[in-house]
PDB file of N, CA and C in Angstrom:
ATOM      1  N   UNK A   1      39.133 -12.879 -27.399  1.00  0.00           N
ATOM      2  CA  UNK A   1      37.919 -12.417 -28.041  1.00  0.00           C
ATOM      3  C   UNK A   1      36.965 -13.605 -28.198  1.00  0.00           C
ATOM      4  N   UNK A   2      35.503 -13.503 -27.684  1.00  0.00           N
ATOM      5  CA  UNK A   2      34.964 -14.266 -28.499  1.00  0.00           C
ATOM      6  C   UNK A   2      34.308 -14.694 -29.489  1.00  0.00           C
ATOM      7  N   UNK A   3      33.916 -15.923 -29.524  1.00  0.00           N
ATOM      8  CA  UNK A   3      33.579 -16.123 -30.802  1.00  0.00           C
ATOM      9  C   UNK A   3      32.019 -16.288 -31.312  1.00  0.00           C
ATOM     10  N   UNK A   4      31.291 -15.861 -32.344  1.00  0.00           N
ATOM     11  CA  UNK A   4      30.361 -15.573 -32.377  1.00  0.00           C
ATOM     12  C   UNK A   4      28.995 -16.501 -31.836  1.00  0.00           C
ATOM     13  N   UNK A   5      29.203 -17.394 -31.813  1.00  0.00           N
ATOM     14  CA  UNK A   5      28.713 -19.025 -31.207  1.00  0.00           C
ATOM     15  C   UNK A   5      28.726 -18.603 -29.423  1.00  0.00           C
ATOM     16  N   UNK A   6      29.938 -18.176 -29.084  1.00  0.00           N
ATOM     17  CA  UNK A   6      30.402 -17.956 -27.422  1.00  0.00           C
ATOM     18  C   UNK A   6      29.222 -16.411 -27.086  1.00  0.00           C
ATOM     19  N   UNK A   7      29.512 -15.874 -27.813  1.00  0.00           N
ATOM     20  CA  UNK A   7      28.639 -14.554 -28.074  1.00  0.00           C
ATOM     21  C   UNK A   7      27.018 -14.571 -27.723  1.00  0.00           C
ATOM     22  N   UNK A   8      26.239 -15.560 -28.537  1.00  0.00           N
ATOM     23  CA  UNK A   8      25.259 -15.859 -28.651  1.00  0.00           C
ATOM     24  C   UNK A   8      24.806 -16.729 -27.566  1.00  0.00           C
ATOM     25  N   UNK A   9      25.393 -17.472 -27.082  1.00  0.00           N
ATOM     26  CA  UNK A   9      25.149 -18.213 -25.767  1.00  0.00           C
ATOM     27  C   UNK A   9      25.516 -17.132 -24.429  1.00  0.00           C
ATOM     28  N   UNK A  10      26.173 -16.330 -24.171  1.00  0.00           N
ATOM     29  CA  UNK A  10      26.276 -15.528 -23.479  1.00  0.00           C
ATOM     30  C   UNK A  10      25.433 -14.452 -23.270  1.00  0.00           C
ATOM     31  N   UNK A  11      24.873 -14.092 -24.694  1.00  0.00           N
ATOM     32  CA  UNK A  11      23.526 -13.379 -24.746  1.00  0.00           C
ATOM     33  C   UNK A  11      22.549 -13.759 -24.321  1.00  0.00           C
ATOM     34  N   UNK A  12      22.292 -14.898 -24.416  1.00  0.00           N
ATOM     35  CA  UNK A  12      20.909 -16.424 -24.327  1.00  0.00           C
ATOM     36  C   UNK A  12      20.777 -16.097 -22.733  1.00  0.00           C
ATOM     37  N   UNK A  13      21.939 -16.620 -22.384  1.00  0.00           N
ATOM     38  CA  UNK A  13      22.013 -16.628 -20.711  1.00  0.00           C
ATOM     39  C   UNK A  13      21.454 -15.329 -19.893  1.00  0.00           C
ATOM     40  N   UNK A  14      22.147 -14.377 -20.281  1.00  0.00           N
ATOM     41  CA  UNK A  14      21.971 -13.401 -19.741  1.00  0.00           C
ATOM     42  C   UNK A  14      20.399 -12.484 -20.233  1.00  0.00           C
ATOM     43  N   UNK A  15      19.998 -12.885 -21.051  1.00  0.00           N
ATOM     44  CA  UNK A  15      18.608 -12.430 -21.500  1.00  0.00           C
ATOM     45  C   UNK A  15      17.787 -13.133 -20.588  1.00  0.00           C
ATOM     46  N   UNK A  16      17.929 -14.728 -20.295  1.00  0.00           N
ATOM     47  CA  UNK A  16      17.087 -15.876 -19.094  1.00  0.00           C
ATOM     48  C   UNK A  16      17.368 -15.244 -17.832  1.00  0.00           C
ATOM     49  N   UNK A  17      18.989 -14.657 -17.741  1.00  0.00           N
ATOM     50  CA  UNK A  17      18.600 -14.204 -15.957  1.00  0.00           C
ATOM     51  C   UNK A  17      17.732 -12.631 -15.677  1.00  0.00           C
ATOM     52  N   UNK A  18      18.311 -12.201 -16.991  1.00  0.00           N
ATOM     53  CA  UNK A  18      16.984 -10.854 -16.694  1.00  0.00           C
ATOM     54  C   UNK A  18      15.493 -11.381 -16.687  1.00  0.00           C
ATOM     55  N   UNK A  19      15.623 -11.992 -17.521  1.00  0.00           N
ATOM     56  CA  UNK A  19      14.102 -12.285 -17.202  1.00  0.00           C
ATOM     57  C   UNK A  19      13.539 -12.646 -16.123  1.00  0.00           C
ATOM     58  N   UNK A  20      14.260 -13.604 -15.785  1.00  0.00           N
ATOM     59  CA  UNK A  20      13.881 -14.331 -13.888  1.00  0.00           C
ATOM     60  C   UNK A  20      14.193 -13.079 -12.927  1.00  0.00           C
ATOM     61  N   UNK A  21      14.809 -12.582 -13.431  1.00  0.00           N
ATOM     62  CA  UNK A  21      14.711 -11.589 -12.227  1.00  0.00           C
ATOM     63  C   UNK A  21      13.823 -10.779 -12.474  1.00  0.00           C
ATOM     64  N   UNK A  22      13.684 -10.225 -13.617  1.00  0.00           N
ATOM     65  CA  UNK A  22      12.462  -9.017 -13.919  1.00  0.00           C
ATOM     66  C   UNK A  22      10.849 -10.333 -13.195  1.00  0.00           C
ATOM     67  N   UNK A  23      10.756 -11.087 -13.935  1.00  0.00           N
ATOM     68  CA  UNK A  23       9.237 -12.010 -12.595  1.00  0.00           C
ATOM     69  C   UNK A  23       9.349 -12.204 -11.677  1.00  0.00           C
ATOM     70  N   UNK A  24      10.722 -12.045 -11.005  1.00  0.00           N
ATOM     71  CA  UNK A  24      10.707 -12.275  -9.418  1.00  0.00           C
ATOM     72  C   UNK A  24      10.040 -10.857  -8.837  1.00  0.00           C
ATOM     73  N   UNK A  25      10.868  -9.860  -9.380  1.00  0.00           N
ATOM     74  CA  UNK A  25       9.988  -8.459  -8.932  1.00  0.00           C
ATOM     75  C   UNK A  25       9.097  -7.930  -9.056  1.00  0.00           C
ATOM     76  N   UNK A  26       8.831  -8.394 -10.061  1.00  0.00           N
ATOM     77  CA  UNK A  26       7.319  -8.316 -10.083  1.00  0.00           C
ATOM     78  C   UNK A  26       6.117  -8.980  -9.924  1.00  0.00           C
ATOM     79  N   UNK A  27       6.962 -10.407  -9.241  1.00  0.00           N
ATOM     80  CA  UNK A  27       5.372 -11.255  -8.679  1.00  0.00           C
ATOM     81  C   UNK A  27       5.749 -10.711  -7.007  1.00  0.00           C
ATOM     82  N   UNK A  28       7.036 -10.387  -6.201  1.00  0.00           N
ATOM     83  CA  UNK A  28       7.150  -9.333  -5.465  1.00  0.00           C
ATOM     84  C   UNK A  28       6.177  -8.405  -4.994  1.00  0.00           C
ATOM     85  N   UNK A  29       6.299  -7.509  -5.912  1.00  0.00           N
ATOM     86  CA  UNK A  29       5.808  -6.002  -5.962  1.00  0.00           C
ATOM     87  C   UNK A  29       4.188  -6.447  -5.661  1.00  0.00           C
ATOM     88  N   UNK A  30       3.516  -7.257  -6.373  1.00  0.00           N
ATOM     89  CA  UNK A  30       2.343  -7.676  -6.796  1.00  0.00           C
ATOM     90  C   UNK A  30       1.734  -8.558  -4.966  1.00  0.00           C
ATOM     91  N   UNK A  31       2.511  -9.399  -4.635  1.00  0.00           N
ATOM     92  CA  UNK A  31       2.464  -9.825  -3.295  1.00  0.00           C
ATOM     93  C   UNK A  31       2.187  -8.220  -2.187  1.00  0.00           C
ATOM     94  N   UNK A  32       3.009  -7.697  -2.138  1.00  0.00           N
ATOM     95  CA  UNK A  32       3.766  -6.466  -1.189  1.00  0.00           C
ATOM     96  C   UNK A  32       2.131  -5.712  -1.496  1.00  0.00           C
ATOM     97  N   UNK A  33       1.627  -5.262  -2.725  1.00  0.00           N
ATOM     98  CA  UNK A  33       0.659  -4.570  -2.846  1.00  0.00           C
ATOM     99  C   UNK A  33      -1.004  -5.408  -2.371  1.00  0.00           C
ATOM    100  N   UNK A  34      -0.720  -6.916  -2.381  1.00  0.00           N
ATOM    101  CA  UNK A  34      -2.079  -7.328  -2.040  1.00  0.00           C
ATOM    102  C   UNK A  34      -1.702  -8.262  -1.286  1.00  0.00           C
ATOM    103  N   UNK A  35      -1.153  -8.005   0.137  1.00  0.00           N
ATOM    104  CA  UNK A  35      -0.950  -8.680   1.479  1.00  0.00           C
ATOM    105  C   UNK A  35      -1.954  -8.490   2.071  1.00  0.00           C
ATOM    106  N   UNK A  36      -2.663  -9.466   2.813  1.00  0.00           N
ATOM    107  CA  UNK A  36      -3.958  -9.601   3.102  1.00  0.00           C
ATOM    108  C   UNK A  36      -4.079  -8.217   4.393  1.00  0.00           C
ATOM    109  N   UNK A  37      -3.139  -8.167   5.240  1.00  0.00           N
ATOM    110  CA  UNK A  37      -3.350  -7.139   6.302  1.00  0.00           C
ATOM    111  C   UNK A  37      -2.963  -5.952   5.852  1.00  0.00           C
ATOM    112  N   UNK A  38      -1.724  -5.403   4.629  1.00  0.00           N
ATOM    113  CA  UNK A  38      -2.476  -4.151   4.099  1.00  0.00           C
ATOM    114  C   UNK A  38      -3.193  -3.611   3.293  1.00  0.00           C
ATOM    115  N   UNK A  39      -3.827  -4.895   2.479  1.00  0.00           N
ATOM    116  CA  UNK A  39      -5.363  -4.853   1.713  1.00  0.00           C
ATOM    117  C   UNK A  39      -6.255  -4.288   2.334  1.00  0.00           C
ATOM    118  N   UNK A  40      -6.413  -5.019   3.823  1.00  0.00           N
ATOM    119  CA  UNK A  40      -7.477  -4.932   4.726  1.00  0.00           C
ATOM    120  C   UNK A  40      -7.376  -2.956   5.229  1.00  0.00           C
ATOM    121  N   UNK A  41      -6.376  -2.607   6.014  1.00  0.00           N
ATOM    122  CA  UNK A  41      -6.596  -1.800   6.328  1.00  0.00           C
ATOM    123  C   UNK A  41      -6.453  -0.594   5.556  1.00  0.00           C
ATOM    124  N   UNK A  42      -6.041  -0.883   4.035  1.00  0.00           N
ATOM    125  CA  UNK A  42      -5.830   0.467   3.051  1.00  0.00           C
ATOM    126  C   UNK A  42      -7.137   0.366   2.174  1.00  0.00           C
ATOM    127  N   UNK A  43      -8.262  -0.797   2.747  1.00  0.00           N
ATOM    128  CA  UNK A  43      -9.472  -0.677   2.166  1.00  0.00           C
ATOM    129  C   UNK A  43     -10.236   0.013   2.904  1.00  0.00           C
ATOM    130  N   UNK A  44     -10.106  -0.342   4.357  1.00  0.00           N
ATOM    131  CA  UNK A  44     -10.829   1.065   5.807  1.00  0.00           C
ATOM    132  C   UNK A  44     -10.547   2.387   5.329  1.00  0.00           C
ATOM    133  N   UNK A  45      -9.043   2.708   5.055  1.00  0.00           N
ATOM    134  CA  UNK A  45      -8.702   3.871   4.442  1.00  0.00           C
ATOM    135  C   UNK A  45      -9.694   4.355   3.629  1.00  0.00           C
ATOM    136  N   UNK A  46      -9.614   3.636   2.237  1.00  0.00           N
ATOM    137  CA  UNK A  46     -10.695   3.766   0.963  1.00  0.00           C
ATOM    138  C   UNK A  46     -12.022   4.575   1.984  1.00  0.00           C
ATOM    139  N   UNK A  47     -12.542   3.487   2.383  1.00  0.00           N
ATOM    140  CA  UNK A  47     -14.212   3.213   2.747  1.00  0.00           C
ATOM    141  C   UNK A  47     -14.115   4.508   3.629  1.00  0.00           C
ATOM    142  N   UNK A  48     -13.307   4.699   4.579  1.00  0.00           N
ATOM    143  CA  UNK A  48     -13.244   6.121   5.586  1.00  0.00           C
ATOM    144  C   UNK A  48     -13.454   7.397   4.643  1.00  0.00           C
ATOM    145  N   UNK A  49     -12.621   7.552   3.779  1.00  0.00           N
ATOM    146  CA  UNK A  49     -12.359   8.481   2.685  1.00  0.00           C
ATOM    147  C   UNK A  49     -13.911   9.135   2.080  1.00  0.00           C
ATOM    148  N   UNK A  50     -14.175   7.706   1.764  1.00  0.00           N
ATOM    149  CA  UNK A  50     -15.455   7.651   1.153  1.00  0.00           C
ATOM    150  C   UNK A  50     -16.871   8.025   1.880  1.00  0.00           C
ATOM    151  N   UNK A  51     -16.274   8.017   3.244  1.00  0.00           N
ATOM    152  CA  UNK A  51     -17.686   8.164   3.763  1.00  0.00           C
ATOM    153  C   UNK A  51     -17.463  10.015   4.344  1.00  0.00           C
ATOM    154  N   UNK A  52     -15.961  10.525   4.661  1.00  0.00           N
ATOM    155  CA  UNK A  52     -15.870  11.650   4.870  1.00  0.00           C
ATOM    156  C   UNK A  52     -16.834  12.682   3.539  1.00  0.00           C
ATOM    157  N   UNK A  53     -16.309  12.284   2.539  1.00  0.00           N
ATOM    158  CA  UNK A  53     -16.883  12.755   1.069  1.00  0.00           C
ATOM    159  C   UNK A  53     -18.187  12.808   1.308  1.00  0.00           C
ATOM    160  N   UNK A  54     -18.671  12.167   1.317  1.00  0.00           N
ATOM    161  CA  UNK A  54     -20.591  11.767   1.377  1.00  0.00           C
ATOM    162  C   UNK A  54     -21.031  12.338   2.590  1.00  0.00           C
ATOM    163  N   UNK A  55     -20.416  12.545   3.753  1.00  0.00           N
ATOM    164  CA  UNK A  55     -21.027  13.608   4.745  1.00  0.00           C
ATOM    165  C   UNK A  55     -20.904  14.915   4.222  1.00  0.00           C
ATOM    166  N   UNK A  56     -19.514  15.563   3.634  1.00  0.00           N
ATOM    167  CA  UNK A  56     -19.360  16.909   3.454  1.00  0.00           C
ATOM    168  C   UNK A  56     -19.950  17.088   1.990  1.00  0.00           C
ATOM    169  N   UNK A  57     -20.394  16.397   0.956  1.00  0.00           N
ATOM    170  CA  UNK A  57     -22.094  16.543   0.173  1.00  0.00           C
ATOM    171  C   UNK A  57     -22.876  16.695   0.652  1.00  0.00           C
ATOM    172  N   UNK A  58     -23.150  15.821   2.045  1.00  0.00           N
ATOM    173  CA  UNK A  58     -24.739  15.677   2.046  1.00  0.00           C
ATOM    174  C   UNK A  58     -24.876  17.272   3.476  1.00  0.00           C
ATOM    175  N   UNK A  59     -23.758  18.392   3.476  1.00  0.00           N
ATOM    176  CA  UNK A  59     -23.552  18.886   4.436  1.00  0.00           C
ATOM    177  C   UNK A  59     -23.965  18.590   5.915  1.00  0.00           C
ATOM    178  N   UNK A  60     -23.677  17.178   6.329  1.00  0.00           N
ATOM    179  CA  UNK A  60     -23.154  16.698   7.640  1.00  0.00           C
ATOM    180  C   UNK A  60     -21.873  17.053   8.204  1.00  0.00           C
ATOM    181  N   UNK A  61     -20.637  17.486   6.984  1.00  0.00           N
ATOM    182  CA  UNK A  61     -20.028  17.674   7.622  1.00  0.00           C
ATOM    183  C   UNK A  61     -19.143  18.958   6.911  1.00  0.00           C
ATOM    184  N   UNK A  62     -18.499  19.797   7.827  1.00  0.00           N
ATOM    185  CA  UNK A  62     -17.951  21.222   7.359  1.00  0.00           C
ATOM    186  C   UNK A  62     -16.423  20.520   6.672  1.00  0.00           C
ATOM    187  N   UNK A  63     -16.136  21.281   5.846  1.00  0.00           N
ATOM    188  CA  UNK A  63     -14.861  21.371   5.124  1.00  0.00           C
ATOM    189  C   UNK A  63     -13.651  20.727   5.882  1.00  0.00           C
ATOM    190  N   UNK A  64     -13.911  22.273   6.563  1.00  0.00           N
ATOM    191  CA  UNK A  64     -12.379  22.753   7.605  1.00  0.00           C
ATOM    192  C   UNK A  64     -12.393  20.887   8.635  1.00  0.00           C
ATOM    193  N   UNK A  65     -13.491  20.162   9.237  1.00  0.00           N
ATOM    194  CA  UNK A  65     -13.223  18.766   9.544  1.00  0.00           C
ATOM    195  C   UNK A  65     -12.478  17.777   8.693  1.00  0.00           C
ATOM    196  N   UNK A  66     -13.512  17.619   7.516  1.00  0.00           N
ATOM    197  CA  UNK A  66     -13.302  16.770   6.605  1.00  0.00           C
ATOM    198  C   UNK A  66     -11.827  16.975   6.109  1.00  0.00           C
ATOM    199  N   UNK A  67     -10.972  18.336   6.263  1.00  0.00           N
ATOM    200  CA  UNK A  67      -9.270  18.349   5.936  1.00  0.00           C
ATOM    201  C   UNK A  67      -8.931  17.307   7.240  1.00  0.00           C
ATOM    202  N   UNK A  68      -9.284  17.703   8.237  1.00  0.00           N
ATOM    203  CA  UNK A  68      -8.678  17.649   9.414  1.00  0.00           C
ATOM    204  C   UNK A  68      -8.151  15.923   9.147  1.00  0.00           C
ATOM    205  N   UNK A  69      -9.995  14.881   8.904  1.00  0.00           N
ATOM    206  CA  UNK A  69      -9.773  13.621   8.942  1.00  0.00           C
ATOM    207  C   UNK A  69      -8.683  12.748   7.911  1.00  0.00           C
ATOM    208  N   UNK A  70      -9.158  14.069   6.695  1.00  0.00           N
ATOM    209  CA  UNK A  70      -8.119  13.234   5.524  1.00  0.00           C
ATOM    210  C   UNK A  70      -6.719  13.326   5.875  1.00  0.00           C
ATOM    211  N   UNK A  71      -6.414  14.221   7.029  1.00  0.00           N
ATOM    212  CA  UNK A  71      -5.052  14.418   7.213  1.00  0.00           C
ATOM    213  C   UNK A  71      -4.525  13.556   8.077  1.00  0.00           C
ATOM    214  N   UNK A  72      -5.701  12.884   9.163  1.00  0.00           N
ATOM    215  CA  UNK A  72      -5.484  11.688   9.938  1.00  0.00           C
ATOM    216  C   UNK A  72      -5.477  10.476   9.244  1.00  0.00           C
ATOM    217  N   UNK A  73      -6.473  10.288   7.970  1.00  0.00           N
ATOM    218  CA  UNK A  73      -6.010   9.266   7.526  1.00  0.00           C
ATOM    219  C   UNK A  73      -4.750   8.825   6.902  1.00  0.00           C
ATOM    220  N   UNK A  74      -4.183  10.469   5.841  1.00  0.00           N
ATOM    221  CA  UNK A  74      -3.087  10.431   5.012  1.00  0.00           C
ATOM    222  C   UNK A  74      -1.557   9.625   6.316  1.00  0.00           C
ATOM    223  N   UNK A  75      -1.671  10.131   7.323  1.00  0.00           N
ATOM    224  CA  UNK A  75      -0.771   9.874   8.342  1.00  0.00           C
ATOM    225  C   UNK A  75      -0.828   8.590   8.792  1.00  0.00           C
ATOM    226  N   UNK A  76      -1.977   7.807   8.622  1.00  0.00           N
ATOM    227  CA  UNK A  76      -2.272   6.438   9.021  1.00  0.00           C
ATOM    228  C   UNK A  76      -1.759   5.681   7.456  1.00  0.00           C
ATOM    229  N   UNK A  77      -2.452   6.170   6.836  1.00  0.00           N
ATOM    230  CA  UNK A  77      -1.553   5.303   5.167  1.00  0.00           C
ATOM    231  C   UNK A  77       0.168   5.401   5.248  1.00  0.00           C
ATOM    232  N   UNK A  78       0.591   6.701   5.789  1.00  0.00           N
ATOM    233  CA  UNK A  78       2.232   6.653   5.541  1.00  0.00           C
ATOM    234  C   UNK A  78       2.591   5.707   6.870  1.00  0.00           C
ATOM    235  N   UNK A  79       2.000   5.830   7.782  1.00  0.00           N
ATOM    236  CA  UNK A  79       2.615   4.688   9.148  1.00  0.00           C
ATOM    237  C   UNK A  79       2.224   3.765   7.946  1.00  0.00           C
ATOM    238  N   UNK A  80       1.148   3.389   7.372  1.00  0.00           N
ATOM    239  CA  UNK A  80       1.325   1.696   6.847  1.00  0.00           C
ATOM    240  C   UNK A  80       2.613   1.574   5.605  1.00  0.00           C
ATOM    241  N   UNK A  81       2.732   2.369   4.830  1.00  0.00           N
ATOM    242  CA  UNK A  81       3.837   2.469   4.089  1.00  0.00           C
ATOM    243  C   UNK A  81       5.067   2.257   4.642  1.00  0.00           C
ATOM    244  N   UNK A  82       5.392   3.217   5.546  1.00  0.00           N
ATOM    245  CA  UNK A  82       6.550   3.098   6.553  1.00  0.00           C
ATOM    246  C   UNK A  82       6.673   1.850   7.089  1.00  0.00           C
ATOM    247  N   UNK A  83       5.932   0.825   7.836  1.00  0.00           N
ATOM    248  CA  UNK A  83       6.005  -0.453   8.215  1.00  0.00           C
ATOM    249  C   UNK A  83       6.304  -1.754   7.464  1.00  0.00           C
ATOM    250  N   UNK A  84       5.191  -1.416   6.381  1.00  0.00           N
ATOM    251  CA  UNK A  84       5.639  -2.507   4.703  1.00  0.00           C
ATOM    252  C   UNK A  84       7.112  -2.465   4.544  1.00  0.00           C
ATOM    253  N   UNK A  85       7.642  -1.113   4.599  1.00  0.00           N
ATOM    254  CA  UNK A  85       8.948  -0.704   3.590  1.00  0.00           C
ATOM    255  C   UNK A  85       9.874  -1.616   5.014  1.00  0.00           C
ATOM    256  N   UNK A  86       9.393  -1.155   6.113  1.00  0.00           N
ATOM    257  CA  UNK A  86      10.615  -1.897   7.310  1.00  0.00           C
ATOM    258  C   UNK A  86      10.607  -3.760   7.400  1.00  0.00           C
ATOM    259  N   UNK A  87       9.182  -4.392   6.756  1.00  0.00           N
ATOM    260  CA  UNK A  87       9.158  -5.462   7.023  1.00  0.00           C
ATOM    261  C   UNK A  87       8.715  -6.592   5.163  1.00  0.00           C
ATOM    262  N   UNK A  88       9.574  -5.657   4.522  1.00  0.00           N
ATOM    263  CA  UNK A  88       9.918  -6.716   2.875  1.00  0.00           C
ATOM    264  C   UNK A  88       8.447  -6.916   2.324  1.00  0.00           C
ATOM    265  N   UNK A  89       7.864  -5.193   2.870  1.00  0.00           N
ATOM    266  CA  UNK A  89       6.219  -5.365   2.278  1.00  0.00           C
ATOM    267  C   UNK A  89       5.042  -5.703   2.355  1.00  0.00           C
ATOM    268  N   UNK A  90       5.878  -6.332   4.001  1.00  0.00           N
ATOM    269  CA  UNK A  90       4.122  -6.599   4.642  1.00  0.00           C
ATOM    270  C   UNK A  90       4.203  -5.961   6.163  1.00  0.00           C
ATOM    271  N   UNK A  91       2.809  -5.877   6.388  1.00  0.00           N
ATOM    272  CA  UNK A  91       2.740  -5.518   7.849  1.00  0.00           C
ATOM    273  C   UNK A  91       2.132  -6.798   8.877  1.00  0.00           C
ATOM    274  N   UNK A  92       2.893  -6.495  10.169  1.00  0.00           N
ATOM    275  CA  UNK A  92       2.600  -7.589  11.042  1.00  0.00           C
ATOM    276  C   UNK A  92       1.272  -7.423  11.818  1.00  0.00           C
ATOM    277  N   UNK A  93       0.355  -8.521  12.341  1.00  0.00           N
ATOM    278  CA  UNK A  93      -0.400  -8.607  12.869  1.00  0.00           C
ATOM    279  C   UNK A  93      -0.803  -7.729  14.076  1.00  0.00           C
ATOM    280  N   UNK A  94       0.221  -7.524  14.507  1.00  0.00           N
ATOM    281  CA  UNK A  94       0.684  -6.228  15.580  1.00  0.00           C
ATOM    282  C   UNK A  94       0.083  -4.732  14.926  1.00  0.00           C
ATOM    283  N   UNK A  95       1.132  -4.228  14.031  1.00  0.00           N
ATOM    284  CA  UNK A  95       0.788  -3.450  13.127  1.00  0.00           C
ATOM    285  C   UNK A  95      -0.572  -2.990  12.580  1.00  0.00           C
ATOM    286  N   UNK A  96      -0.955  -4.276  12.240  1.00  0.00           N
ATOM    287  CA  UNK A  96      -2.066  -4.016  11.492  1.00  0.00           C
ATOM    288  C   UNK A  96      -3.127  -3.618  12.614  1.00  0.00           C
ATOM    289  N   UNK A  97      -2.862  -4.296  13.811  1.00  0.00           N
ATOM    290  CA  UNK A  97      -3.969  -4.050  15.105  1.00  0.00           C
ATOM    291  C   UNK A  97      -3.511  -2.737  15.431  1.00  0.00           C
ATOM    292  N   UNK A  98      -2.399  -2.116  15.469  1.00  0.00           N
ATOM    293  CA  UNK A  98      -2.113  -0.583  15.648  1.00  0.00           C
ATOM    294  C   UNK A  98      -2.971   0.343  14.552  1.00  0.00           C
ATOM    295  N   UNK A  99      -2.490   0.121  13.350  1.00  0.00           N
ATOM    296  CA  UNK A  99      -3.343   0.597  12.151  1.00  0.00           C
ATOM    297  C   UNK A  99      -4.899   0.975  12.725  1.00  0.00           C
ATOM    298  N   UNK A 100      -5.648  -0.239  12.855  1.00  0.00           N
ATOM    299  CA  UNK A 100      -6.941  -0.602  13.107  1.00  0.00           C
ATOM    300  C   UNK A 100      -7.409   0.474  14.088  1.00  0.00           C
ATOM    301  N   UNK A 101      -7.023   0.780  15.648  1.00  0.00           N
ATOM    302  CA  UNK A 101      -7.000   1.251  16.559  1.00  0.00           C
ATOM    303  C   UNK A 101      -6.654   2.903  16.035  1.00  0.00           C
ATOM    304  N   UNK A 102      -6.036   3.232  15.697  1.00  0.00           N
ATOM    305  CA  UNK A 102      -6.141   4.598  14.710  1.00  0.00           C
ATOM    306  C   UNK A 102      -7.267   5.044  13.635  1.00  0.00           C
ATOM    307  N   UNK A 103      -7.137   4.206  12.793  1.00  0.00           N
ATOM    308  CA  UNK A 103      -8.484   4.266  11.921  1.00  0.00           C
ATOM    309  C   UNK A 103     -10.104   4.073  12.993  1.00  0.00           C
ATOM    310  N   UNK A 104      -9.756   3.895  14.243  1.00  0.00           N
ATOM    311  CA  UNK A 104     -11.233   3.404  14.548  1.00  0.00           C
ATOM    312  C   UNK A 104     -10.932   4.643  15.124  1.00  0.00           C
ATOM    313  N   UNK A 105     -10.296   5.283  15.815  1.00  0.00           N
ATOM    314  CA  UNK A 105     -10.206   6.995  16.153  1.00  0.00           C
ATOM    315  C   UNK A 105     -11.002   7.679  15.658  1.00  0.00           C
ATOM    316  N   UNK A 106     -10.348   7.532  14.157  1.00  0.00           N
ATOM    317  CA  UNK A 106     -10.713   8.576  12.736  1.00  0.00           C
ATOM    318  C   UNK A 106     -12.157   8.066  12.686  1.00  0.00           C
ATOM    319  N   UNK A 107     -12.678   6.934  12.447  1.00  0.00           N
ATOM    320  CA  UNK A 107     -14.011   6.834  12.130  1.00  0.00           C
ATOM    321  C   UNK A 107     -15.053   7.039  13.069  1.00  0.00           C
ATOM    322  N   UNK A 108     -14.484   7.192  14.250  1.00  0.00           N
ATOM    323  CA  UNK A 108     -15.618   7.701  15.338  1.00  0.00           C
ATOM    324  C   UNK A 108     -16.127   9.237  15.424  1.00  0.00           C
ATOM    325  N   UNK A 109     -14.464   9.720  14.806  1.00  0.00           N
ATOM    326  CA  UNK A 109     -15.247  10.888  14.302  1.00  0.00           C
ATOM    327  C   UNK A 109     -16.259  11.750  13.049  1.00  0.00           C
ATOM    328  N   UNK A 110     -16.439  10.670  12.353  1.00  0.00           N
ATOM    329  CA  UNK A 110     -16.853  10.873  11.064  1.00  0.00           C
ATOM    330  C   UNK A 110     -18.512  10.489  11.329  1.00  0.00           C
ATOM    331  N   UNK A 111     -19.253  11.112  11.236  1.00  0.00           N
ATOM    332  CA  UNK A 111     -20.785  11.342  11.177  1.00  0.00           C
ATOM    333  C   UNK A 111     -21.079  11.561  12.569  1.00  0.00           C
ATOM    334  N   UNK A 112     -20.310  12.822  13.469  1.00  0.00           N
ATOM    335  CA  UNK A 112     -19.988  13.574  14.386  1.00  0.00           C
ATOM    336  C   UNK A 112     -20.657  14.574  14.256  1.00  0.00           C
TER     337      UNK A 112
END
């Protein structure tokens, strides 16, 4: 059994490694979410989004499209999800030029 002294240092310790581990994951998580190449292309996302919206206000563009694109984009965000999750949260330069080449698809069709 131990003793209350053994107790308290065993607590100490183990309170310091949760902790280091709880900031490792979460300066992690925090990296993984603002990696410069899927910043970049989940901000095209944003800005695409944004500009589908503002055509189908300003009726440039019909409904039944504007599903069509958000559904090309939603599919371009899960390929970038899907790639992060295969490569510890980031996407490769490769990737991101695949990404790019899709989204420039989608945006050629937008003010169509």
């Amino acid at each position: 059994m131990l003793k209350n002294s053994s107790k308290a240092i065993l607590i100490t310790v183990l309170t310091g490694f949760i902790g280091i581990s709880a900031t490792s994951a979460m300066a992690e998580t925090k990296f993984e979410k603002t990696h410069p190449a899927r910043d970049q292309v989940n901000d095209r996302l944003a800005k695409q989004d944004q500009r589908i919206h503002r055509e189908v206000k300003e009726g440039d563009m019909s409904k039944q499209k504007a599903e069509k694109l958000h559904k090309a984009d939603h599919k371009i965000r899960q390929e970038e999800r899907n790639m992060a999750a295969h490569n510890g949260g980031h996407i490769t330069k490769q990737e991101q030029n695949t990404l790019n080449k899709q989204e420039n698809s989608v945006s050629k069709k937008i003010g169509k």
